[in-house]
PDB file of N, CA and C in Angstrom:
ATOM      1  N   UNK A   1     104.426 121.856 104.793  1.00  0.00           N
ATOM      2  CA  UNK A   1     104.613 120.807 105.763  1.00  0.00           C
ATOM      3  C   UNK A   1     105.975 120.150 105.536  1.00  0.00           C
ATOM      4  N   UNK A   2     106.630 119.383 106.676  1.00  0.00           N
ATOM      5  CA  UNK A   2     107.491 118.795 106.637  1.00  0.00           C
ATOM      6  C   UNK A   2     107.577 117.454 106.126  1.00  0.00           C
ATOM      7  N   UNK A   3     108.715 116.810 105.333  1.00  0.00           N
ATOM      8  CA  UNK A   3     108.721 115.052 105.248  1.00  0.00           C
ATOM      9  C   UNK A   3     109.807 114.432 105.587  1.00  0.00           C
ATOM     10  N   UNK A   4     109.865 113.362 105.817  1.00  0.00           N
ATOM     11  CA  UNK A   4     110.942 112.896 105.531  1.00  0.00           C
ATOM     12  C   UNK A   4     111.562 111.967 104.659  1.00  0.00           C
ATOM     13  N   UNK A   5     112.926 112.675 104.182  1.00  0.00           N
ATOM     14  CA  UNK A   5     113.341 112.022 102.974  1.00  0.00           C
ATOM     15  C   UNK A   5     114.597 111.036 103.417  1.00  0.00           C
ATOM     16  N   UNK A   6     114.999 110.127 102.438  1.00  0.00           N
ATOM     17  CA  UNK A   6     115.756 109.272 102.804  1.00  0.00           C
ATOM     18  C   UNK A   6     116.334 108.682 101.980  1.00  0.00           C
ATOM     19  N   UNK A   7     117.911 108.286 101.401  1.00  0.00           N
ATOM     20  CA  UNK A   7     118.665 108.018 100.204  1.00  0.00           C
ATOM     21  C   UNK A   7     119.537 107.089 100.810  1.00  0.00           C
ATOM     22  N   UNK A   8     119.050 105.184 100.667  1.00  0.00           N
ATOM     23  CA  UNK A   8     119.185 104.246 100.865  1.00  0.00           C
ATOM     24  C   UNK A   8     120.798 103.506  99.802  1.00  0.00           C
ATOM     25  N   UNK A   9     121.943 104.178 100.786  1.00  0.00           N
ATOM     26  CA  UNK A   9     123.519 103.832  99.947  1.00  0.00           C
ATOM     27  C   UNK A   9     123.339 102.221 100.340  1.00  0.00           C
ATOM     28  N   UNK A  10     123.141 101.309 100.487  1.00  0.00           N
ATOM     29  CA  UNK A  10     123.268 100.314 100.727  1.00  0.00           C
ATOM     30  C   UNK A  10     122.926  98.796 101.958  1.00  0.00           C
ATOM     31  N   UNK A  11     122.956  97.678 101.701  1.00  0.00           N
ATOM     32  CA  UNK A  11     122.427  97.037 103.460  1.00  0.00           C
ATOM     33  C   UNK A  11     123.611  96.873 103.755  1.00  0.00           C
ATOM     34  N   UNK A  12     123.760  96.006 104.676  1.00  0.00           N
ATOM     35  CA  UNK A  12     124.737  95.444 105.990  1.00  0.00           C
ATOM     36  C   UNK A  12     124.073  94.519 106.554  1.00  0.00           C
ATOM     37  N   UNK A  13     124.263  93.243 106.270  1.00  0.00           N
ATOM     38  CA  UNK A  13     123.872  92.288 107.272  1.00  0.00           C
ATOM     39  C   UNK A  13     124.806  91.560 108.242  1.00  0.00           C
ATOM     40  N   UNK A  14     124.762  91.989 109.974  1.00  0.00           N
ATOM     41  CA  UNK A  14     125.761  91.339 110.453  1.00  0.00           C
ATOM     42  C   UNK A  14     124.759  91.134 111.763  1.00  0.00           C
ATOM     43  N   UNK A  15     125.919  90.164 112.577  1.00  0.00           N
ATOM     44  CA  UNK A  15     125.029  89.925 113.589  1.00  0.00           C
ATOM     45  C   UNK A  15     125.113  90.757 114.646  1.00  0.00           C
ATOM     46  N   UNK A  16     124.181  90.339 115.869  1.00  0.00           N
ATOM     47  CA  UNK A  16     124.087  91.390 117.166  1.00  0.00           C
ATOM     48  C   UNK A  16     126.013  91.192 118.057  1.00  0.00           C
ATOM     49  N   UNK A  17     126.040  90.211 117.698  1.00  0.00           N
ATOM     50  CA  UNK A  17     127.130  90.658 118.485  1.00  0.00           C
ATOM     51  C   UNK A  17     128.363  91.317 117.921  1.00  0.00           C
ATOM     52  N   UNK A  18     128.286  91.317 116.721  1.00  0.00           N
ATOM     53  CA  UNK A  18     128.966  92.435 115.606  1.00  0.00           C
ATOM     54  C   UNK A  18     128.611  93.947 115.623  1.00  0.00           C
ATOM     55  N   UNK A  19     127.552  94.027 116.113  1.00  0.00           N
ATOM     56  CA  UNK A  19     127.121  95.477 116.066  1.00  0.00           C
ATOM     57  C   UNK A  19     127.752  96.139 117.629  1.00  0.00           C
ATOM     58  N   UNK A  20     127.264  94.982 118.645  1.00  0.00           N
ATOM     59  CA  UNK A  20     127.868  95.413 119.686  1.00  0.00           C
ATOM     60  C   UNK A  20     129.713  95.846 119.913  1.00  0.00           C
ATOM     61  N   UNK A  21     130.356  95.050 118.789  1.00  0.00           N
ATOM     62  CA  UNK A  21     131.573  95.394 118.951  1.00  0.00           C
ATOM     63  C   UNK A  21     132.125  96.736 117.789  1.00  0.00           C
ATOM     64  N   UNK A  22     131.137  97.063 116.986  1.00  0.00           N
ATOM     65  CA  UNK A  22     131.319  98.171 116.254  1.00  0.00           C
ATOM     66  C   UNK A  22     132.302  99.367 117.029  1.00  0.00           C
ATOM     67  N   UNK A  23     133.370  99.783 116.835  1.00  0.00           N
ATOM     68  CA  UNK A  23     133.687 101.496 117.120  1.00  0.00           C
ATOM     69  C   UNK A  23     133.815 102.143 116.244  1.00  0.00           C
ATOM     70  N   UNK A  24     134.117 103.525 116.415  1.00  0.00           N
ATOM     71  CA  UNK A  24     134.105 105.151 115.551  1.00  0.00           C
ATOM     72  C   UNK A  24     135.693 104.107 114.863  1.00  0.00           C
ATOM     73  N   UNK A  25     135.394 104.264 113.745  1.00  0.00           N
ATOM     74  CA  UNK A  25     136.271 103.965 112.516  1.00  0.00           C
ATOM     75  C   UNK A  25     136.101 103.026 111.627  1.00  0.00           C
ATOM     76  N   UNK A  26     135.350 102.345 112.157  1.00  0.00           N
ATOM     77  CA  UNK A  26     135.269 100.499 111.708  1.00  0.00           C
ATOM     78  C   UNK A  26     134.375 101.140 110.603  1.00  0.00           C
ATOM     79  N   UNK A  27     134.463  99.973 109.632  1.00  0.00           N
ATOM     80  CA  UNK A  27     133.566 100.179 107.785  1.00  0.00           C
ATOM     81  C   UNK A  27     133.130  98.746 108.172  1.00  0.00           C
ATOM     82  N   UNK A  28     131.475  99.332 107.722  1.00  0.00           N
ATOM     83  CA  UNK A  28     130.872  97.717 107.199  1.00  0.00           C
ATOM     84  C   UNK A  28     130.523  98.093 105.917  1.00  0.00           C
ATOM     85  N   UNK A  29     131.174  96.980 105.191  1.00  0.00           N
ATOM     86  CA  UNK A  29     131.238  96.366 103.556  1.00  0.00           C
ATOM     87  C   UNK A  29     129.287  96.376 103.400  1.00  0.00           C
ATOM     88  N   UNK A  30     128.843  97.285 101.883  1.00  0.00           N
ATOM     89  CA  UNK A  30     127.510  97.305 101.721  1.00  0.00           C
ATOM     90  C   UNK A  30     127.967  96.412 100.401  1.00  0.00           C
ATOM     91  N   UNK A  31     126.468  96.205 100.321  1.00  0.00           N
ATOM     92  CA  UNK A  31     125.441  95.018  98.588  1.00  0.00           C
ATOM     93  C   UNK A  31     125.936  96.209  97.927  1.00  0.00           C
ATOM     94  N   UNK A  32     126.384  97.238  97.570  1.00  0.00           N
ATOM     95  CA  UNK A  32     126.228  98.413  96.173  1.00  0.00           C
ATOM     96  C   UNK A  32     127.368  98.552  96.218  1.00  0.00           C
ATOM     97  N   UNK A  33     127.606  99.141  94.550  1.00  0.00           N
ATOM     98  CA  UNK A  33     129.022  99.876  93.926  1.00  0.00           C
ATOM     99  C   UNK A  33     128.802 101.239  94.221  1.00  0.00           C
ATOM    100  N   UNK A  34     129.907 101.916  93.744  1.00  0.00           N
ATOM    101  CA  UNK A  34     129.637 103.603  93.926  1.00  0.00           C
ATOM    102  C   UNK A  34     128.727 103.844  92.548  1.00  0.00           C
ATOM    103  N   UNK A  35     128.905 103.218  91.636  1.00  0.00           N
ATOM    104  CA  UNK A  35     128.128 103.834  90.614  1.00  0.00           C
ATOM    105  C   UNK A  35     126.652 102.889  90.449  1.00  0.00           C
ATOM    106  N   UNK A  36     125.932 102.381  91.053  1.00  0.00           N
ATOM    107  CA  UNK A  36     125.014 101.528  91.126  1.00  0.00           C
ATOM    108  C   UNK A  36     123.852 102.638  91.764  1.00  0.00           C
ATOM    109  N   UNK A  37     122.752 102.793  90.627  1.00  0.00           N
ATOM    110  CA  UNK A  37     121.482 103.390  91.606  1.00  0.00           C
ATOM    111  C   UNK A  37     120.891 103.467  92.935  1.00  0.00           C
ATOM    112  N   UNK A  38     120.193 104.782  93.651  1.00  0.00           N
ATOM    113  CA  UNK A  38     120.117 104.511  94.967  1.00  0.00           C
ATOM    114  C   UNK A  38     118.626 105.079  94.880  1.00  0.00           C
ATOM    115  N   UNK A  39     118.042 104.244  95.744  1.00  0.00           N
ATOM    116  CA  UNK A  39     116.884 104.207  96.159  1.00  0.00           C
ATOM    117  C   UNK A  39     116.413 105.764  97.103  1.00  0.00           C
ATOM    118  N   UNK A  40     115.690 106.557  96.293  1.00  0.00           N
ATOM    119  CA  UNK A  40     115.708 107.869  96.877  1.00  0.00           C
ATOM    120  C   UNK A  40     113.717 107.982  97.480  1.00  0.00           C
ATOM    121  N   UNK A  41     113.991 107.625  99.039  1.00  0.00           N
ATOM    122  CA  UNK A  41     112.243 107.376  99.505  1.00  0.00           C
ATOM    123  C   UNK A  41     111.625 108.971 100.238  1.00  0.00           C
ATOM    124  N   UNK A  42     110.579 109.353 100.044  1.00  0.00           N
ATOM    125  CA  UNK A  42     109.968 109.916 100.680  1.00  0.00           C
ATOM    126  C   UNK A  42     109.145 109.780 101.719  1.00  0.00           C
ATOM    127  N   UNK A  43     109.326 109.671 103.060  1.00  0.00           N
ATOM    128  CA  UNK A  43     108.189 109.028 104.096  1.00  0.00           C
ATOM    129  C   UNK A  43     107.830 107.609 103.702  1.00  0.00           C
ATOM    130  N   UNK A  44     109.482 107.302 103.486  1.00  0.00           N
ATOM    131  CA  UNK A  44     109.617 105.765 103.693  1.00  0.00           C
ATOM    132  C   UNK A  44     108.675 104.963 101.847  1.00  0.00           C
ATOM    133  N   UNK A  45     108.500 105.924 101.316  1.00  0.00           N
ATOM    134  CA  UNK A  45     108.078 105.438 100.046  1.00  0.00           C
ATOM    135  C   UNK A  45     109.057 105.689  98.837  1.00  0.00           C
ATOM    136  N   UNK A  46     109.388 104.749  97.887  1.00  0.00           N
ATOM    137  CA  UNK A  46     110.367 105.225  97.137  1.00  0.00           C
ATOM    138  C   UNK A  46     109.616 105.752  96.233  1.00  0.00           C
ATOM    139  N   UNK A  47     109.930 106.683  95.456  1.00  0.00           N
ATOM    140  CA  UNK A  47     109.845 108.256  95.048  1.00  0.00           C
ATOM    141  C   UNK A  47     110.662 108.311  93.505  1.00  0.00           C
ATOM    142  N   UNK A  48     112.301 108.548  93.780  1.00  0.00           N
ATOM    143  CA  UNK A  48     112.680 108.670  92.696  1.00  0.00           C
ATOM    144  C   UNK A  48     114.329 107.648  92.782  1.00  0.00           C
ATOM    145  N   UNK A  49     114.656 107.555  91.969  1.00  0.00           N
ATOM    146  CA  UNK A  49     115.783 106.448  91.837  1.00  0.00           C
ATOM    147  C   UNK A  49     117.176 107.723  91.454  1.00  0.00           C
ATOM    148  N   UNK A  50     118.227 107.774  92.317  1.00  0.00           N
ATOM    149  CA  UNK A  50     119.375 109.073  92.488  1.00  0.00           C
ATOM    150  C   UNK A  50     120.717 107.927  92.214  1.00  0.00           C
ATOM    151  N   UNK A  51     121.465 108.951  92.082  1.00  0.00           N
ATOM    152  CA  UNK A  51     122.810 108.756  91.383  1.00  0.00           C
ATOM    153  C   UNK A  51     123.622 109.472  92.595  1.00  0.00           C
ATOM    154  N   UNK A  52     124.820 108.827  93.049  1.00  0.00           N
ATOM    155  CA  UNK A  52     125.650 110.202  94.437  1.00  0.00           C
ATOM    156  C   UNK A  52     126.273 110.855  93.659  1.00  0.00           C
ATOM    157  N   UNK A  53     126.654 112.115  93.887  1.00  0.00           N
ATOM    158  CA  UNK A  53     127.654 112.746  93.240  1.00  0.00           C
ATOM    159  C   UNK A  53     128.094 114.051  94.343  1.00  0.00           C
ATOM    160  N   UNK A  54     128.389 115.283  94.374  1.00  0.00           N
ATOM    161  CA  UNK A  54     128.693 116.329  95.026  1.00  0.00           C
ATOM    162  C   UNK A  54     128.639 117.778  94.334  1.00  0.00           C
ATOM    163  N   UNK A  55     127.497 118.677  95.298  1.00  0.00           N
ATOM    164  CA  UNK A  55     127.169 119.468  94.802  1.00  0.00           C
ATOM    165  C   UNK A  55     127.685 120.909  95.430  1.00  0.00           C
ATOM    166  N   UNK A  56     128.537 121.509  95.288  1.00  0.00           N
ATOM    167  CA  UNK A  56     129.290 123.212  95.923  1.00  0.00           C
ATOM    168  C   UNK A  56     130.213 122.372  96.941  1.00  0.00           C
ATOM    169  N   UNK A  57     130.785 121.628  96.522  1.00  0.00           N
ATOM    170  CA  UNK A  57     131.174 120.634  97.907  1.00  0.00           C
ATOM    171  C   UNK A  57     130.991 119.836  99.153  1.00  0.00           C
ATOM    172  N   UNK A  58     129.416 119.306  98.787  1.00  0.00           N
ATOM    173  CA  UNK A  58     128.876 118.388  99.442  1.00  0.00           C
ATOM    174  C   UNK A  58     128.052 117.796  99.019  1.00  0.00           C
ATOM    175  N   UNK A  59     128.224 116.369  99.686  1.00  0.00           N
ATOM    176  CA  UNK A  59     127.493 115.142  99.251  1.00  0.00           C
ATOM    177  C   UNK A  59     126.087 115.346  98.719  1.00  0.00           C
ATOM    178  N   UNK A  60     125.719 115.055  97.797  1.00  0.00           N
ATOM    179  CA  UNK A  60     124.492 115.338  97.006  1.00  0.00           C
ATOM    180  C   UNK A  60     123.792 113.961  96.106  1.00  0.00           C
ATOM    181  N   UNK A  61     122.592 114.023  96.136  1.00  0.00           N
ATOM    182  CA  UNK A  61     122.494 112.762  94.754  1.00  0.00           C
ATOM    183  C   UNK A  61     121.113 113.626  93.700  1.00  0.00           C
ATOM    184  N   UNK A  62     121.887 113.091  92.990  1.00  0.00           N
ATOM    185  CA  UNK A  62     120.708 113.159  91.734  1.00  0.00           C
ATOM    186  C   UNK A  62     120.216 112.889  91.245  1.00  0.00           C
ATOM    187  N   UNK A  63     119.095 113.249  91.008  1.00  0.00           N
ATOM    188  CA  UNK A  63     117.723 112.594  90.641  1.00  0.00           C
ATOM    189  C   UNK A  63     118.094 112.072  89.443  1.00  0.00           C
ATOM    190  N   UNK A  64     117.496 110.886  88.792  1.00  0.00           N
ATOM    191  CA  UNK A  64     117.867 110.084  87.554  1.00  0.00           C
ATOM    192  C   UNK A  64     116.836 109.830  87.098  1.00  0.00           C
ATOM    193  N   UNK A  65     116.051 109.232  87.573  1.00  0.00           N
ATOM    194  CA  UNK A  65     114.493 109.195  87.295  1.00  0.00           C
ATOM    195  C   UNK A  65     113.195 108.772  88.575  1.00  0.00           C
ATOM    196  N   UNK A  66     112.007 109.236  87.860  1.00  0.00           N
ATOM    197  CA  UNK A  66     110.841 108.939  89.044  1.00  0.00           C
ATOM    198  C   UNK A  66     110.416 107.746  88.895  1.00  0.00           C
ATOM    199  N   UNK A  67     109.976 107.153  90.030  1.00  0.00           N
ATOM    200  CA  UNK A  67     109.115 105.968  90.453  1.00  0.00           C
ATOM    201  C   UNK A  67     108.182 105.648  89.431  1.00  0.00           C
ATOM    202  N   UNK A  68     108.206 104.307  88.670  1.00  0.00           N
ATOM    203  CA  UNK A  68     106.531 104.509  88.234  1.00  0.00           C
ATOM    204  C   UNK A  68     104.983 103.854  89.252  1.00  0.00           C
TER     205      UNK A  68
END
């Protein structure tokens, strides 16, 4: 069967009329460092706690440890 997985880099809190003026280039500033743990969820449940890094030349994270 299928799931879905999901690797949570960071929030963004801005308002609606900030989002509305968003275009293709613009960066919104996240809560995390590059080296700060990421929340790695399975069907919206967190699962295991990942690290980013790059794997054959693409974006990858790695597992660091499981949920207790």
């Amino acid at each position: 069967s299928e799931v879905t997985m999901s690797v949570e880099l960071g929030v963004a809190e801005i308002s609606a009329r900030d989002v509305l003026r968003l275009k293709a280039g613009d960066l919104l500033p996240i809560d995390t460092r590059a080296d700060d743990p990421l929340a790695v969820c399975v069907e919206g449940i967190r699962v295991m706690t990942g690290a980013p890094g790059v794997s054959r030349g693409n974006n990858a994270v790695r597992v660091v440890a499981m949920a207790a």
